[in-house]
N, C-alpha and C. Protein backbone atom coordinates (compact mmCIF):
# COMPACT_ATOMS: atom_id res chain seq x y z
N UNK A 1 90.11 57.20 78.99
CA UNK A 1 91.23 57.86 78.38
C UNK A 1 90.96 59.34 78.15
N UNK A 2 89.76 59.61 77.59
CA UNK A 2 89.03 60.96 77.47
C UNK A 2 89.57 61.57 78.52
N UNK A 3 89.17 61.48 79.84
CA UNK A 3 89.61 62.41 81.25
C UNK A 3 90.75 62.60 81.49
N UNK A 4 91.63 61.48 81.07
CA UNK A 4 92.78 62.12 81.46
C UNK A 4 93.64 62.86 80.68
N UNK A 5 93.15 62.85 78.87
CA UNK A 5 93.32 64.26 78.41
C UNK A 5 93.12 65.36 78.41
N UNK A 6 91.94 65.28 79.50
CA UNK A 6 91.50 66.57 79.43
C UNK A 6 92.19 67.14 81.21
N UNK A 7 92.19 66.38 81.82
CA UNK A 7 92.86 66.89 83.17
C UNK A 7 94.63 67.45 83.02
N UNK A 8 95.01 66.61 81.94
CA UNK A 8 96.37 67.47 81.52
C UNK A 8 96.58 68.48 81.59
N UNK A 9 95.71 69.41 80.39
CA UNK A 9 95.89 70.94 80.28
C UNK A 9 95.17 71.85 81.60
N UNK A 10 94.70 71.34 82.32
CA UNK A 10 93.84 71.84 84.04
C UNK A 10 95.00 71.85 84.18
N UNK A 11 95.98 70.56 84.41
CA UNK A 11 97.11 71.20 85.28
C UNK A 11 98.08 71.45 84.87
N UNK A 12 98.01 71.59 83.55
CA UNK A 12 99.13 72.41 82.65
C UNK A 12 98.61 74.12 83.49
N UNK A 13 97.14 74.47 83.50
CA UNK A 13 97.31 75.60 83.51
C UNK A 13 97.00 76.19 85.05
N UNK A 14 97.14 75.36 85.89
CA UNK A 14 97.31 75.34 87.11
C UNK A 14 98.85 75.69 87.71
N UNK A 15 99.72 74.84 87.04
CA UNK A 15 101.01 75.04 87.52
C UNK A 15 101.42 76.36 86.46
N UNK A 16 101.03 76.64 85.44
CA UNK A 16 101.59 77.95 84.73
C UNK A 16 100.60 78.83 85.97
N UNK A 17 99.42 78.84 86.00
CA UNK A 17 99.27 79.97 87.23
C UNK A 17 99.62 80.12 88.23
N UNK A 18 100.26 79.05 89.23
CA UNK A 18 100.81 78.95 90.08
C UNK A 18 101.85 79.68 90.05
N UNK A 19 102.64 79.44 89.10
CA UNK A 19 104.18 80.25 88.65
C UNK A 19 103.74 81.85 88.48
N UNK A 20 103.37 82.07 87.50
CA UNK A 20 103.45 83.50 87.75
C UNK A 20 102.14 84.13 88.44
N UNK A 21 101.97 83.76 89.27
CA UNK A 21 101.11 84.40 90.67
C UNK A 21 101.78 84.45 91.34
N UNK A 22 103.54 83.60 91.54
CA UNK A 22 104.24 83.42 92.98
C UNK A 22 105.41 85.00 92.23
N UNK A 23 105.08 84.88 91.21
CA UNK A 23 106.41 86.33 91.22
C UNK A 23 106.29 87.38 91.48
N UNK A 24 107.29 87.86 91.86
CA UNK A 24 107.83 89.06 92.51
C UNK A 24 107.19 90.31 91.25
N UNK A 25 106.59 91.18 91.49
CA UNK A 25 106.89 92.54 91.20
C UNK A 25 107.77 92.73 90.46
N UNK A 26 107.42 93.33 88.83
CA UNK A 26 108.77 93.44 88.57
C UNK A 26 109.28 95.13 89.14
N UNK A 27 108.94 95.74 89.83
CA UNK A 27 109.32 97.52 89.78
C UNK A 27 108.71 97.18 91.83
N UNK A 28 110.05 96.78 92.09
CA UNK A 28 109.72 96.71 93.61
C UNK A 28 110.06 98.02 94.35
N UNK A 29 111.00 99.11 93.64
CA UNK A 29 111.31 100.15 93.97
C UNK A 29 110.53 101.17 95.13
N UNK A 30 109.22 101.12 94.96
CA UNK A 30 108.08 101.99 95.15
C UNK A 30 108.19 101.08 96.65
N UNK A 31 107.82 100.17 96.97
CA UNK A 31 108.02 99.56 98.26
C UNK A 31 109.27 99.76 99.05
N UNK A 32 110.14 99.69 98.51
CA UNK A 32 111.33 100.23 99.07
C UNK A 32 111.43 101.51 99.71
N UNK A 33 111.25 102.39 98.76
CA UNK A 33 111.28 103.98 99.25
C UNK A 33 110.20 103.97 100.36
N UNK A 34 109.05 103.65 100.38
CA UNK A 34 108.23 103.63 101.62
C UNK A 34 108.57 103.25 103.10
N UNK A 35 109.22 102.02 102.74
CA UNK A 35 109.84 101.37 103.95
C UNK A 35 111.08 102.25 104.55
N UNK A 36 111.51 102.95 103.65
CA UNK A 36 112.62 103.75 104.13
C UNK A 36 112.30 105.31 104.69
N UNK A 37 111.28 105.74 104.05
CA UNK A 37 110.93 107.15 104.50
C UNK A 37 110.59 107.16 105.92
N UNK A 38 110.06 106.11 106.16
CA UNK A 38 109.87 106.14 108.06
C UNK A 38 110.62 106.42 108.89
N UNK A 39 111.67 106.06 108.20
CA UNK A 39 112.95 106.40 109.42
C UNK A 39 113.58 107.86 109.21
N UNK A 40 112.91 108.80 108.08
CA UNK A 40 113.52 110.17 107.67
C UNK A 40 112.95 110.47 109.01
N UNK A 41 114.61 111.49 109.28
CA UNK A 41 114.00 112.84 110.11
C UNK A 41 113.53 113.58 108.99
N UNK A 42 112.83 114.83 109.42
CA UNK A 42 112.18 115.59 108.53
C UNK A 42 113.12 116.70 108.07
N UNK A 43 113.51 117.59 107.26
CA UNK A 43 114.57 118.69 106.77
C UNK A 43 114.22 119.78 108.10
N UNK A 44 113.26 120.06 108.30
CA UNK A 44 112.19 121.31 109.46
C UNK A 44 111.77 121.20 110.05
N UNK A 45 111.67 121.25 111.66
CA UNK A 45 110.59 121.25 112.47
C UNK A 45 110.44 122.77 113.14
N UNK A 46 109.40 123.05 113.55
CA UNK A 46 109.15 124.40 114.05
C UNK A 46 109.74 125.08 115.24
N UNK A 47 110.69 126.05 115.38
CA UNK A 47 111.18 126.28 116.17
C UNK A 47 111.05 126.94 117.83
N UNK A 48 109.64 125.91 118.21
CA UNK A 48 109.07 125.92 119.75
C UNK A 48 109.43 124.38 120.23
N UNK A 49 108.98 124.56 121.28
CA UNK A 49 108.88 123.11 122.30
C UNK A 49 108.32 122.40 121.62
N UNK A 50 107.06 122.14 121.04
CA UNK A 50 106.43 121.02 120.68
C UNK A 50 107.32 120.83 118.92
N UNK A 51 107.86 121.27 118.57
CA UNK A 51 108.64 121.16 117.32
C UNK A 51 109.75 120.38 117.58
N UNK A 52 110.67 121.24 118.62
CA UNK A 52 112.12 120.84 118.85
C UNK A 52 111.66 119.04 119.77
N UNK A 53 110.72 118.97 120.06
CA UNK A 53 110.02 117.46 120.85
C UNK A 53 110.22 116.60 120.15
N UNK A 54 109.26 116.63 118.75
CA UNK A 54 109.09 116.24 117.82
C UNK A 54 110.18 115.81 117.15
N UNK A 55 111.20 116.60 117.03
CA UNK A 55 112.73 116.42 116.16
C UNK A 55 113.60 115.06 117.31
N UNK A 56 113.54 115.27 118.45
CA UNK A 56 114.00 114.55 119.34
C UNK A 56 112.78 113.03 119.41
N UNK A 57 111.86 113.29 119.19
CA UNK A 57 110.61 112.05 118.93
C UNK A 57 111.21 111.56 117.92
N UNK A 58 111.56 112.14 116.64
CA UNK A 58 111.51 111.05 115.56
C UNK A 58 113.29 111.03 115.49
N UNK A 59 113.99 111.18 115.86
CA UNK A 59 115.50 110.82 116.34
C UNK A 59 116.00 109.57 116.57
N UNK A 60 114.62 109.41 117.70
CA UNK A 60 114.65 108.37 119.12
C UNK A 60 114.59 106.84 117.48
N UNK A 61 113.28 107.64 116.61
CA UNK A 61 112.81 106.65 116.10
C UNK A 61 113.66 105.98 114.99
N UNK A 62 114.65 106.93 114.54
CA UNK A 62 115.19 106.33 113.80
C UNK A 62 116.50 106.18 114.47
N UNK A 63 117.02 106.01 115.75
CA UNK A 63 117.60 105.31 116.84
C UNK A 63 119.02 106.78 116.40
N UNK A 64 119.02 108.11 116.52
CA UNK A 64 120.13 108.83 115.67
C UNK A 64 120.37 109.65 117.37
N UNK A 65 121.29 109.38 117.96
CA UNK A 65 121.49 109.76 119.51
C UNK A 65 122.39 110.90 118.82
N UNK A 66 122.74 111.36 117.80
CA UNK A 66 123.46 112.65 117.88
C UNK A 66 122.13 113.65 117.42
N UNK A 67 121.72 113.25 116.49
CA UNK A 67 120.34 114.38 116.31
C UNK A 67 119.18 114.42 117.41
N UNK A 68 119.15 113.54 118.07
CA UNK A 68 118.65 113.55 119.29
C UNK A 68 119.28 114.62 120.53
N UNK A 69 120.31 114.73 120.40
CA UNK A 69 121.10 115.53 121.52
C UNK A 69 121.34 117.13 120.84
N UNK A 70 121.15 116.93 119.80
CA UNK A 70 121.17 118.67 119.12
C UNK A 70 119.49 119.00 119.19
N UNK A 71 118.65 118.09 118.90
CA UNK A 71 117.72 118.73 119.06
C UNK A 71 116.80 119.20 120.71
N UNK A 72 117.77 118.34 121.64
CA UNK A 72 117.60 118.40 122.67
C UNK A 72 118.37 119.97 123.50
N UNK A 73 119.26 120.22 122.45
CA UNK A 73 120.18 121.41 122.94
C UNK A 73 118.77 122.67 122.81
N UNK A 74 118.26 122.60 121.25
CA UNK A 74 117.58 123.85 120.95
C UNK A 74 116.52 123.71 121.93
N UNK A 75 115.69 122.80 122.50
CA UNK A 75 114.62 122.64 123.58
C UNK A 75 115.18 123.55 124.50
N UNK A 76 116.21 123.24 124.85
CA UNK A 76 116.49 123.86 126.00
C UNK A 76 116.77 125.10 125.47
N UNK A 77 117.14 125.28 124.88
CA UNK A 77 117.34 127.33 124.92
C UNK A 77 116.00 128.13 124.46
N UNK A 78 115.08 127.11 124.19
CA UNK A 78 113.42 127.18 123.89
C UNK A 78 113.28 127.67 125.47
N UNK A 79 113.20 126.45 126.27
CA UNK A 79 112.44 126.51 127.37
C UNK A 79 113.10 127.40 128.52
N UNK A 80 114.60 127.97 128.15
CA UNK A 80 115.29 128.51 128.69
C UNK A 80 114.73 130.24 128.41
N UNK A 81 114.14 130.32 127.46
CA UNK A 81 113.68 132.17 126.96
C UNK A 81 112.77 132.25 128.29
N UNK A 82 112.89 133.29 128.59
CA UNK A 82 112.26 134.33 129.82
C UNK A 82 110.51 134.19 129.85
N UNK A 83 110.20 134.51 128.00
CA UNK A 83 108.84 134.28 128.48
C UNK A 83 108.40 132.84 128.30
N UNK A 84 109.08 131.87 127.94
CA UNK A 84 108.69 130.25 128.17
C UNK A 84 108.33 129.60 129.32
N UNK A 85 109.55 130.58 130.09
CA UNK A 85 109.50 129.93 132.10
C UNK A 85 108.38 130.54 132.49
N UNK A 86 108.06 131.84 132.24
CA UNK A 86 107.06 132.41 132.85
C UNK A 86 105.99 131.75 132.65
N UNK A 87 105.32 131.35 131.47
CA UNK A 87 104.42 130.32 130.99
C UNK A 87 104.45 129.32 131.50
N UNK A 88 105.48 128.05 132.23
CA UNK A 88 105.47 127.14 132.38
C UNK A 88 105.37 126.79 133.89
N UNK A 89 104.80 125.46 134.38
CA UNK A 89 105.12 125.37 135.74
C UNK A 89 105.66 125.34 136.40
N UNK A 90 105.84 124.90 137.92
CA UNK A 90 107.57 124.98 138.90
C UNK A 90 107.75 123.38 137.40
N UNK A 91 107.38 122.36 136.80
CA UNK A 91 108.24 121.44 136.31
C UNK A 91 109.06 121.62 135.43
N UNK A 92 109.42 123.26 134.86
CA UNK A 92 109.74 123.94 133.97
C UNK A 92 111.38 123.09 134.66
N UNK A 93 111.50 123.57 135.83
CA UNK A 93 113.15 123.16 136.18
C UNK A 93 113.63 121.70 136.24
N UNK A 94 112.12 120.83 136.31
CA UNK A 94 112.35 119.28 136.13
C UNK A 94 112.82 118.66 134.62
N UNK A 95 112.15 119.83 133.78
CA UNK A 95 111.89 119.60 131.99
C UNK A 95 113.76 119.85 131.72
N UNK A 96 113.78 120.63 132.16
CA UNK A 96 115.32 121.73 132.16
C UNK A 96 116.53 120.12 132.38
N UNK A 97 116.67 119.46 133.75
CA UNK A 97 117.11 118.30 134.11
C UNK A 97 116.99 117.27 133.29
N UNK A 98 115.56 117.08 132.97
CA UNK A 98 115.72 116.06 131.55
C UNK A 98 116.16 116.15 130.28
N UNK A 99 116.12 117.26 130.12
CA UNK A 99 116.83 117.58 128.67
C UNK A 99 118.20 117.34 128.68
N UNK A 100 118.74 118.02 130.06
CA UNK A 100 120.26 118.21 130.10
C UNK A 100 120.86 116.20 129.95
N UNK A 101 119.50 115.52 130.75
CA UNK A 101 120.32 114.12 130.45
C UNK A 101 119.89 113.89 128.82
N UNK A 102 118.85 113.59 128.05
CA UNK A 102 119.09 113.97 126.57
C UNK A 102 120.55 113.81 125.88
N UNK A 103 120.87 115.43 126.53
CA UNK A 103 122.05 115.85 125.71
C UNK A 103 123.09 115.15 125.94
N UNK A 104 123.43 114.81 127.56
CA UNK A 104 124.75 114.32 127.70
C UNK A 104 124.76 112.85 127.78
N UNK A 105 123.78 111.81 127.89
CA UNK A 105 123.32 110.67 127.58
C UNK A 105 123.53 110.37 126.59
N UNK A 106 125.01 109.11 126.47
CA UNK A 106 125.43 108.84 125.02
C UNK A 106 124.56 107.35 124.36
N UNK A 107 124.30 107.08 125.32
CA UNK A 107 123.73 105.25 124.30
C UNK A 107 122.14 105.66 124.35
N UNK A 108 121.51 105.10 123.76
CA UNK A 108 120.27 105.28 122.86
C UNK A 108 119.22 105.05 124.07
N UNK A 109 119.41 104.24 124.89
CA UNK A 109 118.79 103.68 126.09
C UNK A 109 118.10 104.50 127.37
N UNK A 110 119.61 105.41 127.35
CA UNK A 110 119.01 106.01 128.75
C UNK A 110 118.84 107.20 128.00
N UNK A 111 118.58 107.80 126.66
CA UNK A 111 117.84 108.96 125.98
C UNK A 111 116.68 108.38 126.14
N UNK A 112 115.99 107.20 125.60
CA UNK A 112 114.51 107.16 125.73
C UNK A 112 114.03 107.23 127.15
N UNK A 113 114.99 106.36 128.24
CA UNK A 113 114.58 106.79 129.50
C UNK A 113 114.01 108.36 129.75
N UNK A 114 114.87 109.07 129.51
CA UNK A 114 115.31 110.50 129.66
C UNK A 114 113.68 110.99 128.87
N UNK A 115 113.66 110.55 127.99
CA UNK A 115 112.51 110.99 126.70
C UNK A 115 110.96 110.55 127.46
N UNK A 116 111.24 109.32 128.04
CA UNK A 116 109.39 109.11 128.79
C UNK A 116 109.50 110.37 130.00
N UNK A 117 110.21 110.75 130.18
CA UNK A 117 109.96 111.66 131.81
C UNK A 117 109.30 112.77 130.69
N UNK A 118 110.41 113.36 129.94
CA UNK A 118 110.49 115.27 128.88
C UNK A 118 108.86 114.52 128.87
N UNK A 119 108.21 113.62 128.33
CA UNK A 119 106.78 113.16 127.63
C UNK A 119 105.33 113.71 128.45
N UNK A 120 105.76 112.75 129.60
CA UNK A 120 105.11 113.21 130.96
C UNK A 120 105.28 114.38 131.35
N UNK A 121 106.12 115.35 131.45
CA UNK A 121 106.02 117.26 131.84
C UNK A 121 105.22 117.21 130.46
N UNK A 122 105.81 117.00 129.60
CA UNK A 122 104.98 118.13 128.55
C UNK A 122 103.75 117.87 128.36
N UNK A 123 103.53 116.79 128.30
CA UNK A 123 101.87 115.69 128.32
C UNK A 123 101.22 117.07 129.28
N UNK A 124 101.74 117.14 130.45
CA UNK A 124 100.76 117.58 132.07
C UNK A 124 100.78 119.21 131.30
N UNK A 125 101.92 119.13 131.16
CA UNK A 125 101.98 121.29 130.23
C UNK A 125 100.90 120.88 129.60
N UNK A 126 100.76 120.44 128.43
CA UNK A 126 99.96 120.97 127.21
C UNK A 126 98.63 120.71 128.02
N UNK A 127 98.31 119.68 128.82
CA UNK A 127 96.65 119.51 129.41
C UNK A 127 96.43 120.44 130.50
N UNK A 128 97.72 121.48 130.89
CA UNK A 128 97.12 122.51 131.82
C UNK A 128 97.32 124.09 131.09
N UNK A 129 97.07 123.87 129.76
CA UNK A 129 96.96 125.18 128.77
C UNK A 129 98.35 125.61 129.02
N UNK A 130 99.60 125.22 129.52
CA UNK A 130 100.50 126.31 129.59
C UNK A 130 101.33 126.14 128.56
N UNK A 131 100.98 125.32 127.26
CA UNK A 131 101.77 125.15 126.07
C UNK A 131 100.62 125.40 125.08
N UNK A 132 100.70 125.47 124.17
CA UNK A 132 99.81 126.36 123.24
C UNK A 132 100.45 125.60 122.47
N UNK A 133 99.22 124.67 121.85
CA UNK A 133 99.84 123.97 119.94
C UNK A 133 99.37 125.09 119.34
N UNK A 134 99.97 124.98 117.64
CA UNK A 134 99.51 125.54 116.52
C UNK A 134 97.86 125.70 116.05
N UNK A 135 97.43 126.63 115.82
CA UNK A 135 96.11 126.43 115.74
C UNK A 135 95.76 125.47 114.65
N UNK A 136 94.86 124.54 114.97
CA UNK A 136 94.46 123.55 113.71
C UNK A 136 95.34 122.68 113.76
N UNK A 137 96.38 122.66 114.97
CA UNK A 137 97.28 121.04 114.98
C UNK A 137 97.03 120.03 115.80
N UNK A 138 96.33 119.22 115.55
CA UNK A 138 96.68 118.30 116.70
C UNK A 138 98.00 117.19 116.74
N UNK A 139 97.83 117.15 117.99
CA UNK A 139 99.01 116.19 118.64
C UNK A 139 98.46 115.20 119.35
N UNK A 140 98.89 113.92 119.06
CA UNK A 140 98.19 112.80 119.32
C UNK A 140 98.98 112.47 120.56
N UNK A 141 98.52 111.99 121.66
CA UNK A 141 99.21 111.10 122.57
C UNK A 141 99.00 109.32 121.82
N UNK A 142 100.51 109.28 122.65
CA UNK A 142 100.71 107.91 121.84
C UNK A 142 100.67 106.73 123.05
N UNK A 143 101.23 105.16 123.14
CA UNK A 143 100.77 104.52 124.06
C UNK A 143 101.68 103.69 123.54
N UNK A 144 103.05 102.97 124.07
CA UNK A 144 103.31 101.77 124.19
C UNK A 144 103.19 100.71 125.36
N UNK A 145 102.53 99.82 125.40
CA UNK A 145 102.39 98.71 126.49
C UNK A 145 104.03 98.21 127.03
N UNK A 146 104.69 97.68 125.59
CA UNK A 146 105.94 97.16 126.30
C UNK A 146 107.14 97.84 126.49
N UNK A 147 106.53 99.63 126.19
CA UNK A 147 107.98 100.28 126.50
C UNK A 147 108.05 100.52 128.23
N UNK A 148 109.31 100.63 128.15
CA UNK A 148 109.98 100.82 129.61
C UNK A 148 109.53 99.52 130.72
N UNK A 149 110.28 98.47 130.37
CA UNK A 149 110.39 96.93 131.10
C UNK A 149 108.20 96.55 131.22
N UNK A 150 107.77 96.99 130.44
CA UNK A 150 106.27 96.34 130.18
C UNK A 150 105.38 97.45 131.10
N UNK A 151 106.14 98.19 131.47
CA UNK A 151 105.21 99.28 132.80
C UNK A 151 104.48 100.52 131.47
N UNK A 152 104.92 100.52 130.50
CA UNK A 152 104.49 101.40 129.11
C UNK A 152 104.50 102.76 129.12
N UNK A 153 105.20 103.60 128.18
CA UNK A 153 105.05 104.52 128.06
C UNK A 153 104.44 105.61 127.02
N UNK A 154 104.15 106.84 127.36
CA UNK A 154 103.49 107.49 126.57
C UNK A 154 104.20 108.55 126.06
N UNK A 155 103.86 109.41 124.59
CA UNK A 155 104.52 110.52 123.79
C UNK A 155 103.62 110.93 123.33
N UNK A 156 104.45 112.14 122.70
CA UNK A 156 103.45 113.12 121.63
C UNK A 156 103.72 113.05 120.27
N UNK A 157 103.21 112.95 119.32
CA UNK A 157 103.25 112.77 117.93
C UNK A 157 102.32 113.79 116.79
N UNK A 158 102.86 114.20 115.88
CA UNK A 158 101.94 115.07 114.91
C UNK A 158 101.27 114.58 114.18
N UNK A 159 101.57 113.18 113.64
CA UNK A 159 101.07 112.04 113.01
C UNK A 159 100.25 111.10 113.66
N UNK A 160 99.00 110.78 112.93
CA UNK A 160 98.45 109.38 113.96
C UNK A 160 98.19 108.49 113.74
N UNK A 161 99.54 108.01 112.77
CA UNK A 161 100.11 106.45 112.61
C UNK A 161 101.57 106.95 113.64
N UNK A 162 101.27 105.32 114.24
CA UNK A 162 102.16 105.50 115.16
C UNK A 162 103.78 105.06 114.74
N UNK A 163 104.80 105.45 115.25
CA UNK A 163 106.31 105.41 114.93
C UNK A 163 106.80 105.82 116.70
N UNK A 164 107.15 104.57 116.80
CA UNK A 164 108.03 104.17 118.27
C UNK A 164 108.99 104.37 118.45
N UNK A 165 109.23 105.63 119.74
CA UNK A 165 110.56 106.34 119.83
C UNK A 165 111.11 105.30 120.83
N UNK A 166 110.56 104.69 121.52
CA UNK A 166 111.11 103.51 122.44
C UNK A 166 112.00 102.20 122.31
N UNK A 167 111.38 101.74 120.83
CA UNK A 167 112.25 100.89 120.01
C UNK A 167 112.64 100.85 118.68
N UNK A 168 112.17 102.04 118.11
CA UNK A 168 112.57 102.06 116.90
C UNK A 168 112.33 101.52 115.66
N UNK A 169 113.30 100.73 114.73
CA UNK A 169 112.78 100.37 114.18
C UNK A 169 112.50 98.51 114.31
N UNK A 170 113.18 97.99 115.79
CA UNK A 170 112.82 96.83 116.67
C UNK A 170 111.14 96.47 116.48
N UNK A 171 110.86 97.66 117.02
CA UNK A 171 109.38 97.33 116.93
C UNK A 171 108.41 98.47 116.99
N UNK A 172 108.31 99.48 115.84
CA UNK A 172 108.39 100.42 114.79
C UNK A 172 106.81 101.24 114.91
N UNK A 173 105.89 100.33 115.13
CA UNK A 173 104.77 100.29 115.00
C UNK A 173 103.88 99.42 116.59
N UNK A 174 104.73 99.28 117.29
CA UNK A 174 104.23 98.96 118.46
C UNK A 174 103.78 100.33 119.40
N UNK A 175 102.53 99.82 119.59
CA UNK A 175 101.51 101.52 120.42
C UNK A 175 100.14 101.68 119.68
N UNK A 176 99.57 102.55 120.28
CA UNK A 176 98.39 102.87 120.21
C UNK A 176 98.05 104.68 120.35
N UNK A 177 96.99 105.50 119.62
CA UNK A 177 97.08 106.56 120.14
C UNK A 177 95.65 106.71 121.16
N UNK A 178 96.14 107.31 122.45
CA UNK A 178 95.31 107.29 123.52
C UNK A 178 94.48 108.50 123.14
N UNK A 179 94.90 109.77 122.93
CA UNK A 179 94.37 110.84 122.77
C UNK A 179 95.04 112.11 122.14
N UNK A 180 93.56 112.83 121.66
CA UNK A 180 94.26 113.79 120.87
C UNK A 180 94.14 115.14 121.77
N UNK A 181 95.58 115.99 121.65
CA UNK A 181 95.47 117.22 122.38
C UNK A 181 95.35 118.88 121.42
């Protein structure tokens, strides 16, 4: 009889710990705002190529095809200044073509299409010195396996936690960073 008075209050205080170990947070707020800041565009980005990129990178990410296409406008009148072309390679007029689809590319789809090519010129620019980051910035190359039908594509990012301009917030955090430039 002894034992099984005493096994009572064990699981008297088993199921009271059970219970409040399973509750919620009371001030869940702080998790919230986190989960949501990912998808901020930023108020500023710097007004060169690798800035106006960037504004069109995190666009993609928070899936916004009109801030995507304005920030795709200022690229181009970036890469359009006299001494930009001079700096840049003959792909200067390929970069020029992709932007223009960017801009006039209305569904979200064929912008990221549009967005792995702009990735690849600028990727090959910045590794043949003819783009100049900020001193003391790096820019991470990024890596998704299953973007673009599993063949994967690559971007540039200022951050190196990754945020997927390919799918958004689908799959937010899918990628890897390959290298820093």
């Amino acid at each position: 009889m002894k034992k099984i008075e005493l096994q009572n209050p064990l699981i008297l205080l088993l199921i009271l710990g059970f219970f409040f170990s399973c509750q919620s947070p009371e001030d869940s707020s702080e998790q919230i705002e986190i989960n949501k800041s990912e998808f901020v565009i930023k108020n500023s980005y710097d007004n060169d190529l690798i800035g106006q990129y960037l504004r069109i990178k995190d666009a993609l990410v928070a899936t916004d095809t009109v801030e995507a296409a304005n920030a795709a406008k200022n690229l181009k009148n970036i890469l359009l200044n006299e001494e930009n072309l001079i700096e840049l390679s003959q792909d200067s007029s390929n970069m020029n073509f992709i932007i223009e689809e960017i801009i006039d590319n209305k569904d979200i789809k064929s912008k990221r299409v549009s967005f792995h090519e702009l990735s690849k010129s600028l990727i090959k620019e910045l590794k043949n010195n003819s783009i100049e980051t900020k001193e003391g910035q790096d820019i991470y190359i990024q890596f998704c396996p299953m973007a673009m039908n599993n063949k994967g594509a690559i971007w540039l990012s200022a951050e190196y936690n990754v945020l997927n301009p390919y799918y958004g917030k689908t799959m937010l955090k899918c990628g890897v960073v390959r290298d820093t430039i």
